[in-house]
N, C-alpha and C. Protein backbone atom coordinates (compact mmCIF):
# COMPACT_ATOMS: atom_id res chain seq x y z
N UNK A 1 0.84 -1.20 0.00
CA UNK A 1 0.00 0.00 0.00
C UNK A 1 0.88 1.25 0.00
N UNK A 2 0.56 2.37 -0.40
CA UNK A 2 0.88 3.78 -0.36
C UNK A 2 0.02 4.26 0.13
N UNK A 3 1.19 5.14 1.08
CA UNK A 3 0.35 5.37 2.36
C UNK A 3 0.83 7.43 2.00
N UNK A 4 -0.36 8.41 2.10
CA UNK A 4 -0.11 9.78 1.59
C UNK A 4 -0.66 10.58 2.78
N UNK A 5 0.10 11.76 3.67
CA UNK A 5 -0.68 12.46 4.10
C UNK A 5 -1.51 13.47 3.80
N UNK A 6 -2.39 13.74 4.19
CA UNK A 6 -3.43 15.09 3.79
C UNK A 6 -3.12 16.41 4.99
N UNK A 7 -2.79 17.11 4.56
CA UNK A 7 -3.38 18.64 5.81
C UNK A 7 -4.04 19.46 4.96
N UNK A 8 -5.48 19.66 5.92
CA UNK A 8 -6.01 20.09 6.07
C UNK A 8 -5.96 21.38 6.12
N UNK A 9 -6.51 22.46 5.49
CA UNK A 9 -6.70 23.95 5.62
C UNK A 9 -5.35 24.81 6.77
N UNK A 10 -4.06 24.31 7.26
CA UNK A 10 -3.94 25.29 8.47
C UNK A 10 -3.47 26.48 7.82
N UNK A 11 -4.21 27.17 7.98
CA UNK A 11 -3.76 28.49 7.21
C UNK A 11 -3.78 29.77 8.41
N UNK A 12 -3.24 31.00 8.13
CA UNK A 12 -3.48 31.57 9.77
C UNK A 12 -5.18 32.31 9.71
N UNK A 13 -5.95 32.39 8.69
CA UNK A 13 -7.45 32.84 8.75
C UNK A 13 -8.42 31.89 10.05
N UNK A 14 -7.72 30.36 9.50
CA UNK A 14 -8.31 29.35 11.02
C UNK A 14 -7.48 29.06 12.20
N UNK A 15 -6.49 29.69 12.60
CA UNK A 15 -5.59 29.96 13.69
C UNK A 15 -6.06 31.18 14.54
N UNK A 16 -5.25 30.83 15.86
CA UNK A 16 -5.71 31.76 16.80
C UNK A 16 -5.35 33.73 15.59
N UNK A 17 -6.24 34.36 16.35
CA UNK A 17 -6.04 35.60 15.72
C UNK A 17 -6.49 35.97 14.15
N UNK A 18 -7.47 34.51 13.55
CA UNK A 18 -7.66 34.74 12.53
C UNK A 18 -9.11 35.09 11.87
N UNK A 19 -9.61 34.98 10.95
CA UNK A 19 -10.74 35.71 11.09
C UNK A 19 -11.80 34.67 11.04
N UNK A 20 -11.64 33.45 11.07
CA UNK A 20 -12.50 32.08 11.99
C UNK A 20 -11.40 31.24 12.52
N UNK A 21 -11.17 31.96 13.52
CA UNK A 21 -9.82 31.45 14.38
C UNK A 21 -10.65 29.94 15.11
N UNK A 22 -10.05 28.55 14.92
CA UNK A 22 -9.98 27.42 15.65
C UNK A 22 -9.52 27.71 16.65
N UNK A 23 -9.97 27.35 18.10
CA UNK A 23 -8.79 27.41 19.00
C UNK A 23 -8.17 26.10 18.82
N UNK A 24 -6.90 26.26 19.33
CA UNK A 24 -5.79 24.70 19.22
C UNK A 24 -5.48 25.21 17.22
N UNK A 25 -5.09 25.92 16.82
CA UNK A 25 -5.19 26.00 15.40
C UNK A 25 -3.28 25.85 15.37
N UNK A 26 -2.43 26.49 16.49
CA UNK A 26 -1.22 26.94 16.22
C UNK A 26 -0.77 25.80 16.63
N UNK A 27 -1.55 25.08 17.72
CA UNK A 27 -0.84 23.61 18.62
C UNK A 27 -0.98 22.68 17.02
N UNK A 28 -1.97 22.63 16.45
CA UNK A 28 -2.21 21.69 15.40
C UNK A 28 -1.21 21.55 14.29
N UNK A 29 -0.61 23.08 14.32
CA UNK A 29 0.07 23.29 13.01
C UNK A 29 1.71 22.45 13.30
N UNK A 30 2.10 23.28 14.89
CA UNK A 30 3.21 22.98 15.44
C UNK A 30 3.09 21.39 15.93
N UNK A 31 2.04 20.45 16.14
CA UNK A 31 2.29 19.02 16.26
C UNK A 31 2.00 18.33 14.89
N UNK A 32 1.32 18.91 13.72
CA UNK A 32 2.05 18.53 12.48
C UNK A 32 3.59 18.72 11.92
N UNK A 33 4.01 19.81 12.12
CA UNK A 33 5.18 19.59 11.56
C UNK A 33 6.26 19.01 12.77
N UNK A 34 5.72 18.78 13.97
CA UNK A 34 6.71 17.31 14.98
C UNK A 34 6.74 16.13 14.09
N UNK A 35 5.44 16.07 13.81
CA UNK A 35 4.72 14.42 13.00
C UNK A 35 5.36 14.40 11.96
N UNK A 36 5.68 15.23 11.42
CA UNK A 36 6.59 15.03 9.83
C UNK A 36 8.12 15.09 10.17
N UNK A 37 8.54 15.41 11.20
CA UNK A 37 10.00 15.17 11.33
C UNK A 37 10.47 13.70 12.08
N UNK A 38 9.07 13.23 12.83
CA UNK A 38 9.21 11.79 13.41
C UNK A 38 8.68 10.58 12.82
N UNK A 39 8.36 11.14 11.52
CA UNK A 39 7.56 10.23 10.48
C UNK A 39 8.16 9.95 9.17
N UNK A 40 9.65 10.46 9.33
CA UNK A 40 10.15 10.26 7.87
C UNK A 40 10.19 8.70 7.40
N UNK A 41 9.77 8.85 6.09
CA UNK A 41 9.68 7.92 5.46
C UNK A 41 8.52 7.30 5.27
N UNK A 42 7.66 7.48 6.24
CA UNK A 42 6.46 6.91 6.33
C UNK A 42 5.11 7.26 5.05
N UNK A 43 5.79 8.49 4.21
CA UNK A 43 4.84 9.11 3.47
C UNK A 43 5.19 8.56 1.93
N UNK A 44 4.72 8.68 1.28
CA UNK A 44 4.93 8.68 -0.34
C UNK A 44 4.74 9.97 -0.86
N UNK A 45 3.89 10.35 -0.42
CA UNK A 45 3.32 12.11 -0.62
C UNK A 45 2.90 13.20 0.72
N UNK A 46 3.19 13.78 0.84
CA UNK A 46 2.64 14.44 1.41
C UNK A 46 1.67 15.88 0.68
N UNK A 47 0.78 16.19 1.25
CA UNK A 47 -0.44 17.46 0.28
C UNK A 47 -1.25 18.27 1.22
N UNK A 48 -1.24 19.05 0.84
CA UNK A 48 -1.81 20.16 2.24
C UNK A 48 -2.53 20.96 0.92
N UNK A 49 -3.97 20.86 1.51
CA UNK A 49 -5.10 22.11 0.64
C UNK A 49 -5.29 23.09 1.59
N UNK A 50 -5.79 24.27 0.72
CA UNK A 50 -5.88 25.69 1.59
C UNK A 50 -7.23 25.98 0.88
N UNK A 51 -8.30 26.75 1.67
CA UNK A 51 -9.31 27.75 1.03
C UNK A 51 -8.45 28.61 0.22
N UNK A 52 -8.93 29.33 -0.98
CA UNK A 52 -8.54 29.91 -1.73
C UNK A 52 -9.41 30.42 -2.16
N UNK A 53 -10.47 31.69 -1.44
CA UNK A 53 -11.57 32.11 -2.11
C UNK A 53 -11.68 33.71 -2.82
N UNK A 54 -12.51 33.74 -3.60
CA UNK A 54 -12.57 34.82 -4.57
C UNK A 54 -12.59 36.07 -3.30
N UNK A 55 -11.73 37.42 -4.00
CA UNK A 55 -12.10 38.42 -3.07
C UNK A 55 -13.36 39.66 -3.68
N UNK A 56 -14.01 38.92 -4.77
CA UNK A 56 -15.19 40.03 -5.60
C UNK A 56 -15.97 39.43 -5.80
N UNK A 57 -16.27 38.51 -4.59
CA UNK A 57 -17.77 37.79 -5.08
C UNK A 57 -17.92 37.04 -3.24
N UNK A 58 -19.17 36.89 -3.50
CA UNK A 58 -19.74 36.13 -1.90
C UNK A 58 -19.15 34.51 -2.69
N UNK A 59 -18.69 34.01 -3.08
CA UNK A 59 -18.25 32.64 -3.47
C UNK A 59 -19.39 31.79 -3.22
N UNK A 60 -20.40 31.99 -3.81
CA UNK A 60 -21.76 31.32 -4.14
C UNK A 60 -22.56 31.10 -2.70
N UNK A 61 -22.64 31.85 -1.97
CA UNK A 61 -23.48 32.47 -1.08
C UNK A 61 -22.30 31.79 0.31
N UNK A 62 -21.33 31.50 -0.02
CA UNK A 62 -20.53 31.13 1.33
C UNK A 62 -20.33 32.21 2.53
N UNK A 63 -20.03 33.43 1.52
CA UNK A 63 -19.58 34.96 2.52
C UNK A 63 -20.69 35.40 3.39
N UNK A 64 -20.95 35.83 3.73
CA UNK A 64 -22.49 36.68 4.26
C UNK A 64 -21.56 37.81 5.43
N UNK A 65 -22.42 38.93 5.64
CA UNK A 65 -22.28 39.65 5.88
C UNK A 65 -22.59 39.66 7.58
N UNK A 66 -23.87 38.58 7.35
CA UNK A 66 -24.48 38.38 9.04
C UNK A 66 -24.48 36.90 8.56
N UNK A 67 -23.09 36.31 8.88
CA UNK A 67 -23.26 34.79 9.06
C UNK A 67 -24.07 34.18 9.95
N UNK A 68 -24.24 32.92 9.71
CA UNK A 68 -25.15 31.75 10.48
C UNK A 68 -23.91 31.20 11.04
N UNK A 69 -22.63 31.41 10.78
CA UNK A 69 -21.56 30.22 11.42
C UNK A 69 -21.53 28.57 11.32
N UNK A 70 -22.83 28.54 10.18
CA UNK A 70 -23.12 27.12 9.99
C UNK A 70 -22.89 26.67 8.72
N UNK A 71 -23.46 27.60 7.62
CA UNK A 71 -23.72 27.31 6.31
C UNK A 71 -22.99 28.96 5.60
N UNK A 72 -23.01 29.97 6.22
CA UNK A 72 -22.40 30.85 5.88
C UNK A 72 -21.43 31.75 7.24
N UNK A 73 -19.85 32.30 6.42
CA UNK A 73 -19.55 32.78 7.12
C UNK A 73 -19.14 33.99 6.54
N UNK A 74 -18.00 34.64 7.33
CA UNK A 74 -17.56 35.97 7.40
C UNK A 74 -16.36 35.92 6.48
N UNK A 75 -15.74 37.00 6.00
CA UNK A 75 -14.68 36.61 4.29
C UNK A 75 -13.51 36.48 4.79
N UNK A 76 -13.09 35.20 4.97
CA UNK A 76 -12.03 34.36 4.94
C UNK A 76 -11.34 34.31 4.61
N UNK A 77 -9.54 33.22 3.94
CA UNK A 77 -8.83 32.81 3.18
C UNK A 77 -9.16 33.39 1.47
N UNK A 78 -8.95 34.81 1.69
CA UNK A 78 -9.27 35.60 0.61
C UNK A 78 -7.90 35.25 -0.39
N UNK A 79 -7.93 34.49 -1.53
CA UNK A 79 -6.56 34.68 -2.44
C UNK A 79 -5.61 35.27 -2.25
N UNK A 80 -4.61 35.22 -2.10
CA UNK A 80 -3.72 36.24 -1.88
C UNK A 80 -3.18 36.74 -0.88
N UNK A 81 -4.26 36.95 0.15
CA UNK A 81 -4.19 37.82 1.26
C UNK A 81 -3.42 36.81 2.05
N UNK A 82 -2.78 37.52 3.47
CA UNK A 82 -2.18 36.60 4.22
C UNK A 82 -2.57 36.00 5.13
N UNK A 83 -4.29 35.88 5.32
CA UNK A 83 -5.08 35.15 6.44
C UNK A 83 -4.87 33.30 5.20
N UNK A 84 -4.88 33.73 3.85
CA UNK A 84 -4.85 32.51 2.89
C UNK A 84 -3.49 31.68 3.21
N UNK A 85 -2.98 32.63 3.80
CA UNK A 85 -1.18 31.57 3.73
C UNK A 85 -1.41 30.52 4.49
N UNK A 86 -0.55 29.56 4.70
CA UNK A 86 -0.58 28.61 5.68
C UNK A 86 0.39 28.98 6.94
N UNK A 87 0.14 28.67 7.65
CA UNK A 87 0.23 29.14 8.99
C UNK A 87 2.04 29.02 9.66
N UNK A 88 2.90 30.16 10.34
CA UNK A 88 4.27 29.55 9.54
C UNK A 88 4.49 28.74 10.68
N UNK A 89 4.04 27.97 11.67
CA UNK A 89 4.47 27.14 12.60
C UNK A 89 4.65 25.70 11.34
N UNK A 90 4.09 25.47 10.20
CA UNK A 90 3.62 24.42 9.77
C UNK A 90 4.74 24.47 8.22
N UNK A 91 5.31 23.10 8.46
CA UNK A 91 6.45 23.16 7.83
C UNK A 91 6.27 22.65 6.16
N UNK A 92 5.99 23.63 5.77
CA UNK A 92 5.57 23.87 4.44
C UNK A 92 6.73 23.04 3.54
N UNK A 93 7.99 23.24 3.56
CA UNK A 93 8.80 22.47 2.92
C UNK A 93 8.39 21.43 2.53
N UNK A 94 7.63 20.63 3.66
CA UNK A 94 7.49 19.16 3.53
C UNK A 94 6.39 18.78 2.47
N UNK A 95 6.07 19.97 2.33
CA UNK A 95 4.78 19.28 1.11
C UNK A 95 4.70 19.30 0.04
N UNK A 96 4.56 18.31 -0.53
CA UNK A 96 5.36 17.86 -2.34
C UNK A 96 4.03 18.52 -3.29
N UNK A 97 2.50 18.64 -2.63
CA UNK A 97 1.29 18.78 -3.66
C UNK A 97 0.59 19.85 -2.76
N UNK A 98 0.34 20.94 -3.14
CA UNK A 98 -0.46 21.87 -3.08
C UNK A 98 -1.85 22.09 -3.37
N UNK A 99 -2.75 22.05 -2.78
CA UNK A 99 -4.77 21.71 -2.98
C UNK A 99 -5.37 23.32 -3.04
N UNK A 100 -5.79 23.69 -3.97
CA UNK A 100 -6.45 24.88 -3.81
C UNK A 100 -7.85 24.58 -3.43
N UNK A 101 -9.20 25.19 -3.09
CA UNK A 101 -10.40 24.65 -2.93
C UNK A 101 -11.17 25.93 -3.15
N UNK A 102 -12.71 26.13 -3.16
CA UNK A 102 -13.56 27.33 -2.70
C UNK A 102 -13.04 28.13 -3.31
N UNK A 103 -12.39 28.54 -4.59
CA UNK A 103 -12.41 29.55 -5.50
C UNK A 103 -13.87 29.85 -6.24
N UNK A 104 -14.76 30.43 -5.36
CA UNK A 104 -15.85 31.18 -6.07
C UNK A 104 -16.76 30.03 -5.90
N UNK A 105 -16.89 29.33 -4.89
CA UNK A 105 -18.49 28.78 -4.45
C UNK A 105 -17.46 27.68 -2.87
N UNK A 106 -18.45 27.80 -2.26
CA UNK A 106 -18.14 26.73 -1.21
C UNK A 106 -17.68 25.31 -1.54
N UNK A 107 -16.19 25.15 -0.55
CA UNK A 107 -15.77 23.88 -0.62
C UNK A 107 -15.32 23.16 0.44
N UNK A 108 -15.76 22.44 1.06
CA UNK A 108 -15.23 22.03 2.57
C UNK A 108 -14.32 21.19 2.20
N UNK A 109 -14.42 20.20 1.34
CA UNK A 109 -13.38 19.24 1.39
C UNK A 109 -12.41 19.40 0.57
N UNK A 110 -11.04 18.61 0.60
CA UNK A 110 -10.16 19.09 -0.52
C UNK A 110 -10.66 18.07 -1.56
N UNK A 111 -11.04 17.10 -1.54
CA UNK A 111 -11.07 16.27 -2.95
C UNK A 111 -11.68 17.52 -3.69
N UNK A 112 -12.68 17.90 -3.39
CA UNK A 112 -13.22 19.17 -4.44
C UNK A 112 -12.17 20.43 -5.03
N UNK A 113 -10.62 20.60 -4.26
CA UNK A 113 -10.08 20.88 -4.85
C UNK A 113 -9.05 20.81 -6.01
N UNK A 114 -8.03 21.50 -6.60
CA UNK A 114 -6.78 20.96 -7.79
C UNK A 114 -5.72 21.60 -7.31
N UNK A 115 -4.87 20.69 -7.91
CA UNK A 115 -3.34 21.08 -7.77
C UNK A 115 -2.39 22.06 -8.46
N UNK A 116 -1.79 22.49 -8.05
CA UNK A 116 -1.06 23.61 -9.03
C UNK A 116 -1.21 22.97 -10.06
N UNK A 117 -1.51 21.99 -10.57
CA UNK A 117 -1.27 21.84 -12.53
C UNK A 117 -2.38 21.55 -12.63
N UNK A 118 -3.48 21.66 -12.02
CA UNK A 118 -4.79 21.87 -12.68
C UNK A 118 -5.87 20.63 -12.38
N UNK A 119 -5.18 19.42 -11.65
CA UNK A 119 -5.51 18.14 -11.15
C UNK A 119 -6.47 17.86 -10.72
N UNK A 120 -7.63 17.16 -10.61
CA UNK A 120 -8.55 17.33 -9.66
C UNK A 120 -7.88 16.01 -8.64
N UNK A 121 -8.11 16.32 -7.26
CA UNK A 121 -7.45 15.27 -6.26
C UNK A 121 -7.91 13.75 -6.06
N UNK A 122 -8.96 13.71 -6.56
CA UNK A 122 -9.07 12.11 -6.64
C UNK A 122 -8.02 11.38 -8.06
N UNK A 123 -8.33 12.39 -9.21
CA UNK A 123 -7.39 11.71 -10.01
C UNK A 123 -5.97 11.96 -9.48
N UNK A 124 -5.32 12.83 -8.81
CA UNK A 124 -4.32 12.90 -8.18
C UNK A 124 -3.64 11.65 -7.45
N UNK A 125 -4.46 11.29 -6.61
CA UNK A 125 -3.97 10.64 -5.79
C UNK A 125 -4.14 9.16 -6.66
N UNK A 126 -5.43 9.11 -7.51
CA UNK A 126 -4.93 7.33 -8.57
C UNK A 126 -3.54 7.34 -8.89
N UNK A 127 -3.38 8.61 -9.86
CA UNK A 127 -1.90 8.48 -10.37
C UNK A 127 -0.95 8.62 -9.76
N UNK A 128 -0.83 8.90 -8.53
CA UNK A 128 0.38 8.63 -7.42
C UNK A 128 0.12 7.02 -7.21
N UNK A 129 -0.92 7.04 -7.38
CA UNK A 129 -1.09 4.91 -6.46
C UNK A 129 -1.39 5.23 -5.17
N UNK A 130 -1.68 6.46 -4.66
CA UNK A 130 -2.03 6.52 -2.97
C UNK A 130 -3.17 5.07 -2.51
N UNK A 131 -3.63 4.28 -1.72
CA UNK A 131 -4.24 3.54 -1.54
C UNK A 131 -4.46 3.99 0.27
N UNK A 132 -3.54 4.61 0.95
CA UNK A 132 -4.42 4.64 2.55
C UNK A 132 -4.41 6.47 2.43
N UNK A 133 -4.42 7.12 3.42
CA UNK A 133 -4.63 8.12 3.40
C UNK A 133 -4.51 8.97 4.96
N UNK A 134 -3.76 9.98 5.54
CA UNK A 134 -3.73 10.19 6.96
C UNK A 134 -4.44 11.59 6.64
N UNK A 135 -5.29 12.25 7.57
CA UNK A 135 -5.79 13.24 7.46
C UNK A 135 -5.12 13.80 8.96
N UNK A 136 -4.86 14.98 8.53
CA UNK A 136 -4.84 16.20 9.97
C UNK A 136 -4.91 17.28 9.48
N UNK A 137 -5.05 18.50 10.49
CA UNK A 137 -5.55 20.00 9.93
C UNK A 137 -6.64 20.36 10.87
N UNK A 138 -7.44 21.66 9.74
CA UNK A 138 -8.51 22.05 10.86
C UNK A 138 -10.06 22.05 9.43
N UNK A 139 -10.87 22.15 9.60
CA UNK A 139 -11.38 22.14 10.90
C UNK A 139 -11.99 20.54 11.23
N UNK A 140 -12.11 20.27 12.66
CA UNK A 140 -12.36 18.28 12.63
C UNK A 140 -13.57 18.84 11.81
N UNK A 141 -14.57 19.65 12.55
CA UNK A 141 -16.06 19.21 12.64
C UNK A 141 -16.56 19.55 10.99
N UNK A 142 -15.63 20.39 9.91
CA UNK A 142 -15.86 21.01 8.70
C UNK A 142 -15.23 20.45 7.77
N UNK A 143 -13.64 20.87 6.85
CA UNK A 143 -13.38 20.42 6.31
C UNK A 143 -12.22 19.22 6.53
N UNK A 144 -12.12 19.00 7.56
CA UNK A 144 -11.20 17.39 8.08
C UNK A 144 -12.42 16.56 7.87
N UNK A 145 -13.51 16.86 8.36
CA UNK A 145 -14.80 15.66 7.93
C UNK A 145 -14.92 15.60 6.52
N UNK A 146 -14.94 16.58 6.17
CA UNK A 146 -15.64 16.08 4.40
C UNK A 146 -14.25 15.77 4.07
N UNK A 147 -13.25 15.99 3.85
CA UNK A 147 -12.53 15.11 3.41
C UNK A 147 -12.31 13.43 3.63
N UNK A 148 -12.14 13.22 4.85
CA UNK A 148 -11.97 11.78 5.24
C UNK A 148 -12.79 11.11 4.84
N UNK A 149 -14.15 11.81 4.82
CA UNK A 149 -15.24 10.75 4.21
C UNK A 149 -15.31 10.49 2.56
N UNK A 150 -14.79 12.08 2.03
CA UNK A 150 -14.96 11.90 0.87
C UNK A 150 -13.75 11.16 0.62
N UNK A 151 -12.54 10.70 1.25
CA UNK A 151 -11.48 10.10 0.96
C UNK A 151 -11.64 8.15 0.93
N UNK A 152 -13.01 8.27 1.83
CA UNK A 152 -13.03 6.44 2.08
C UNK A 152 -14.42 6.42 0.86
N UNK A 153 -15.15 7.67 0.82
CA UNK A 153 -15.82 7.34 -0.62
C UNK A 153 -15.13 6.91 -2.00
N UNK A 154 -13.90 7.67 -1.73
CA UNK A 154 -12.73 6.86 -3.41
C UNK A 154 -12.28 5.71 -3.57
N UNK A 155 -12.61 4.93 -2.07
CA UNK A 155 -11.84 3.88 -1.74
C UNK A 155 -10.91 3.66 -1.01
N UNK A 156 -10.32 4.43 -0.86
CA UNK A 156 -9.13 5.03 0.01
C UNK A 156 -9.03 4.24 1.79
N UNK A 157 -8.17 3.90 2.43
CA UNK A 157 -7.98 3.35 3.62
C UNK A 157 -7.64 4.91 4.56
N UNK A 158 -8.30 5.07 5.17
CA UNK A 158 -8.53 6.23 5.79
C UNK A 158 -8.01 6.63 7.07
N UNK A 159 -7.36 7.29 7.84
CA UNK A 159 -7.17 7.64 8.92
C UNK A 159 -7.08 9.00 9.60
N UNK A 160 -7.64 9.11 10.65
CA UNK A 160 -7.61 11.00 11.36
C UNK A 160 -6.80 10.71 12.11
N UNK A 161 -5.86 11.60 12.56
CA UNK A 161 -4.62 11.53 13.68
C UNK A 161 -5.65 12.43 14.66
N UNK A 162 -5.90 11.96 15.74
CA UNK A 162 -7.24 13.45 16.37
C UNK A 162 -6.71 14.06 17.04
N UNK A 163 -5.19 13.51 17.28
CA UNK A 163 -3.62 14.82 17.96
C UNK A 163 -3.98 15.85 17.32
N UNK A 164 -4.01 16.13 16.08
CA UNK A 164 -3.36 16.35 15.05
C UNK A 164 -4.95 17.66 14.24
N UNK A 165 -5.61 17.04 14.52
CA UNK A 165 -7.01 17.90 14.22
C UNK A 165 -7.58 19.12 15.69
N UNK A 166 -8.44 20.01 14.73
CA UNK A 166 -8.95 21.02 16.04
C UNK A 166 -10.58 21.48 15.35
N UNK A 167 -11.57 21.40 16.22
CA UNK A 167 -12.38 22.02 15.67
C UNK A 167 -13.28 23.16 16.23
N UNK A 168 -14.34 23.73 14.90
CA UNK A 168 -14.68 24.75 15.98
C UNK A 168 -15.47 24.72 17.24
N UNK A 169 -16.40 23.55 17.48
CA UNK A 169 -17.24 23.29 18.59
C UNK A 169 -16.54 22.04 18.77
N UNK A 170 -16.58 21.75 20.16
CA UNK A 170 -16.28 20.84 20.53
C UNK A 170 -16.81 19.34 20.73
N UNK A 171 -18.47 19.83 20.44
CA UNK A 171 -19.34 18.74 20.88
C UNK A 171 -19.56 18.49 19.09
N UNK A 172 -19.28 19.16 18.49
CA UNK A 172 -19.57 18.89 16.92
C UNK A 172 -18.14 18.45 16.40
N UNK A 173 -17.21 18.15 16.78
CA UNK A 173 -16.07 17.64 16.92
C UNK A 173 -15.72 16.16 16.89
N UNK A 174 -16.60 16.44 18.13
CA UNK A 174 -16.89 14.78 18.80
C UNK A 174 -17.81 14.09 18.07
N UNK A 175 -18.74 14.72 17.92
CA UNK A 175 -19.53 14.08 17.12
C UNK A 175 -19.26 13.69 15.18
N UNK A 176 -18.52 14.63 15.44
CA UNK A 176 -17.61 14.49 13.51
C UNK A 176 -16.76 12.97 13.45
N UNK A 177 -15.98 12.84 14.80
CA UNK A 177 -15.14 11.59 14.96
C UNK A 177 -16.01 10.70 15.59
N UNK A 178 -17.07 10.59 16.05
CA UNK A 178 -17.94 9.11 15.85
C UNK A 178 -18.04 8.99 14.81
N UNK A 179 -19.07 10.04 14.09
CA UNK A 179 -19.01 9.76 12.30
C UNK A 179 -18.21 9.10 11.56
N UNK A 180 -16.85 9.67 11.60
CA UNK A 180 -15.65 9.10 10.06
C UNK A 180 -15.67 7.64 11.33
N UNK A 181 -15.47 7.19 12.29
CA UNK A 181 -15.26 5.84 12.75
C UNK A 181 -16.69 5.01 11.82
N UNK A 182 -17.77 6.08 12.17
CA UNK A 182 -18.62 4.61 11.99
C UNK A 182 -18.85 4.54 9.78
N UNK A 183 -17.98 4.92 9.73
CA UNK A 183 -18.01 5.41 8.00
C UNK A 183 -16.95 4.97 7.95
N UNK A 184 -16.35 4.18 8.72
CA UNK A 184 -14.43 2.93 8.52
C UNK A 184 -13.61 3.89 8.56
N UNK A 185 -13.47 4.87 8.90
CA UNK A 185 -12.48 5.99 9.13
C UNK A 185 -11.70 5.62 10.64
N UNK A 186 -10.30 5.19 10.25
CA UNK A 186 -9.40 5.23 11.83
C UNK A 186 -9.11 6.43 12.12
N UNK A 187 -9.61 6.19 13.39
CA UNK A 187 -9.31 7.46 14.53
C UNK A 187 -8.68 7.12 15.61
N UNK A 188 -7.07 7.73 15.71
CA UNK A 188 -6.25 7.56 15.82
C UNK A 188 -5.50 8.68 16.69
N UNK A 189 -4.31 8.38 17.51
CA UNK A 189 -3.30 9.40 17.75
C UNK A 189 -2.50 8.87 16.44
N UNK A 190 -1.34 10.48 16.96
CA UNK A 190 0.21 10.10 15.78
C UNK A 190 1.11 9.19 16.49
N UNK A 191 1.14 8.74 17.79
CA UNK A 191 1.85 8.36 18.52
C UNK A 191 1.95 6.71 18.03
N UNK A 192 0.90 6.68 17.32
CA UNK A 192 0.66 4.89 17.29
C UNK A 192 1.21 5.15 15.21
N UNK A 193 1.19 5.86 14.95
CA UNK A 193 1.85 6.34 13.13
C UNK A 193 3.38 5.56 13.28
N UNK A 194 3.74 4.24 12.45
CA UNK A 194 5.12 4.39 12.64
C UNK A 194 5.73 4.90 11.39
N UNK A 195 7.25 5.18 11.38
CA UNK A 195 7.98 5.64 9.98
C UNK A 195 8.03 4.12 9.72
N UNK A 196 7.86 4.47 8.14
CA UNK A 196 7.70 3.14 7.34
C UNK A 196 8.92 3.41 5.86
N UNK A 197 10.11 2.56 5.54
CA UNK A 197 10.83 3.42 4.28
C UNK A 197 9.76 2.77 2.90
N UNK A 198 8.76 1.75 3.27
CA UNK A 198 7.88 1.54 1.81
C UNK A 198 6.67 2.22 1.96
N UNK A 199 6.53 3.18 2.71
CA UNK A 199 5.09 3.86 2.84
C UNK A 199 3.70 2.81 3.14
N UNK A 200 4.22 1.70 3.21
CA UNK A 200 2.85 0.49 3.79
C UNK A 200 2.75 1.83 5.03
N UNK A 201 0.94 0.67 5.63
CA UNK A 201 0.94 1.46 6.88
C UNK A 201 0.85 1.16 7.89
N UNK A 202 1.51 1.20 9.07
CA UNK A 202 1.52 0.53 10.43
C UNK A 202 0.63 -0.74 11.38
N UNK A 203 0.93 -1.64 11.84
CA UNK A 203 0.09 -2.23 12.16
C UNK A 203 -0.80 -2.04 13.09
N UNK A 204 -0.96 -0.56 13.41
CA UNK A 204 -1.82 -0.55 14.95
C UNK A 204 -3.44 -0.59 14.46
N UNK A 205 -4.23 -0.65 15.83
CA UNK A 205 -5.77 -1.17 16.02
C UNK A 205 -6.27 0.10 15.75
N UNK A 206 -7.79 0.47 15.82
CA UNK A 206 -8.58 1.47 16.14
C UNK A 206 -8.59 2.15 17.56
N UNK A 207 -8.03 3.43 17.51
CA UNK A 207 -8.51 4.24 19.22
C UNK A 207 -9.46 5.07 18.83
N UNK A 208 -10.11 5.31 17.84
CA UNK A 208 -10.83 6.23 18.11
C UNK A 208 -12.32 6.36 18.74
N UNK A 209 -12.08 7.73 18.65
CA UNK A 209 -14.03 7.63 19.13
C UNK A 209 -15.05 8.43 18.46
């Protein structure tokens, strides 16, 4: 198997101080890039997607002015701007594939996004041969959920590091990680992740909840 990590959105717009600041957004960023210095080898790929949304348009009713915080929010990971960057605790070096998403309509998950060459990420990851998949980032309860699920919808062998994730409610959090478990999603610490030099993936059980 090929085993690929995913991160998730950490950009500083969902970090503390940002303009839908996660709390735990800076701990998430700074115990991903631990996980990638105690995980060498273990990856085939590594890929980190970012919001990337239009700054002259509500991006198909995502923006609102008087958000719901549910279905619409406040203007975000605007292109360009530096709430869009990724967050610098989070060691960008390490990532071989770049995910854009939400250019001009809502996108929670990254499969819905492409790669700098124009990719869409499910065909991405066929033509790498990815077959398992580690998810971390933000947000659990938003776009760490739609990804993982949309990741075991491709087929994909799935896993959340929940070290490694932060979301915005806590009880919708929890309730996001019963979900991807009962949808075959491992939920997991990084602690049980071993470095692997063929990218197979570790033999540990299910912890999650």
């Amino acid at each position: 198997m090929t085993t690929a990590l995913l991160i998730v959105d950490v950009q500083n717009d969902f970090t503390e101080e940002g303009a839908l600041a996660v709390a735990g957004g800076t701990r998430v960023a700074e115990g991903i890039t631990a996980h990638l210095a105690t995980s060498a080898g273990r990856y085939a790929t590594v890929l980190a997607s970012r919001d990337w949304h239009d700054g002259d348009s509500d991006n198909g009713g995502h923006f609102a002015a008087e958000p719901d915080f549910v279905d619409t929010w406040p203007v975000h990971c605007v292109a360009g701007t530096a709430g869009a960057e990724y967050h610098p605790a989070l060691a960008v070096d390490a990532v071989d594939v770049h995910i854009r998403k939400g250019q001009g309509k809502p996108s929670y998950s990254a499969f819905e996004g492409t790669a700098d060459d124009g990719a869409p990420v499910p065909a991405l990851l066929e033509r790498l041969g990815v077959t398992e998949l580690d998810v971390v980032g933000l947000a659990t309860d938003y776009c760490v959920r739609a990804s993982a699920l949309d990741a075991r919808a491709a087929g994909l062998e799935v896993r959340v590091l929940s070290d490694l994730v932060a979301g915005v409610s806590p009880e919708a959090s929890a309730a996001a990680l019963r979900e991807l478990a009962e949808a075959g999603v491992r939920v997991e610490i990084s602690s049980t992740v071993l470095p692997s030099s063929t990218g197979a993936p570790s033999s540990t059980g299910v912890t999650g909840s």
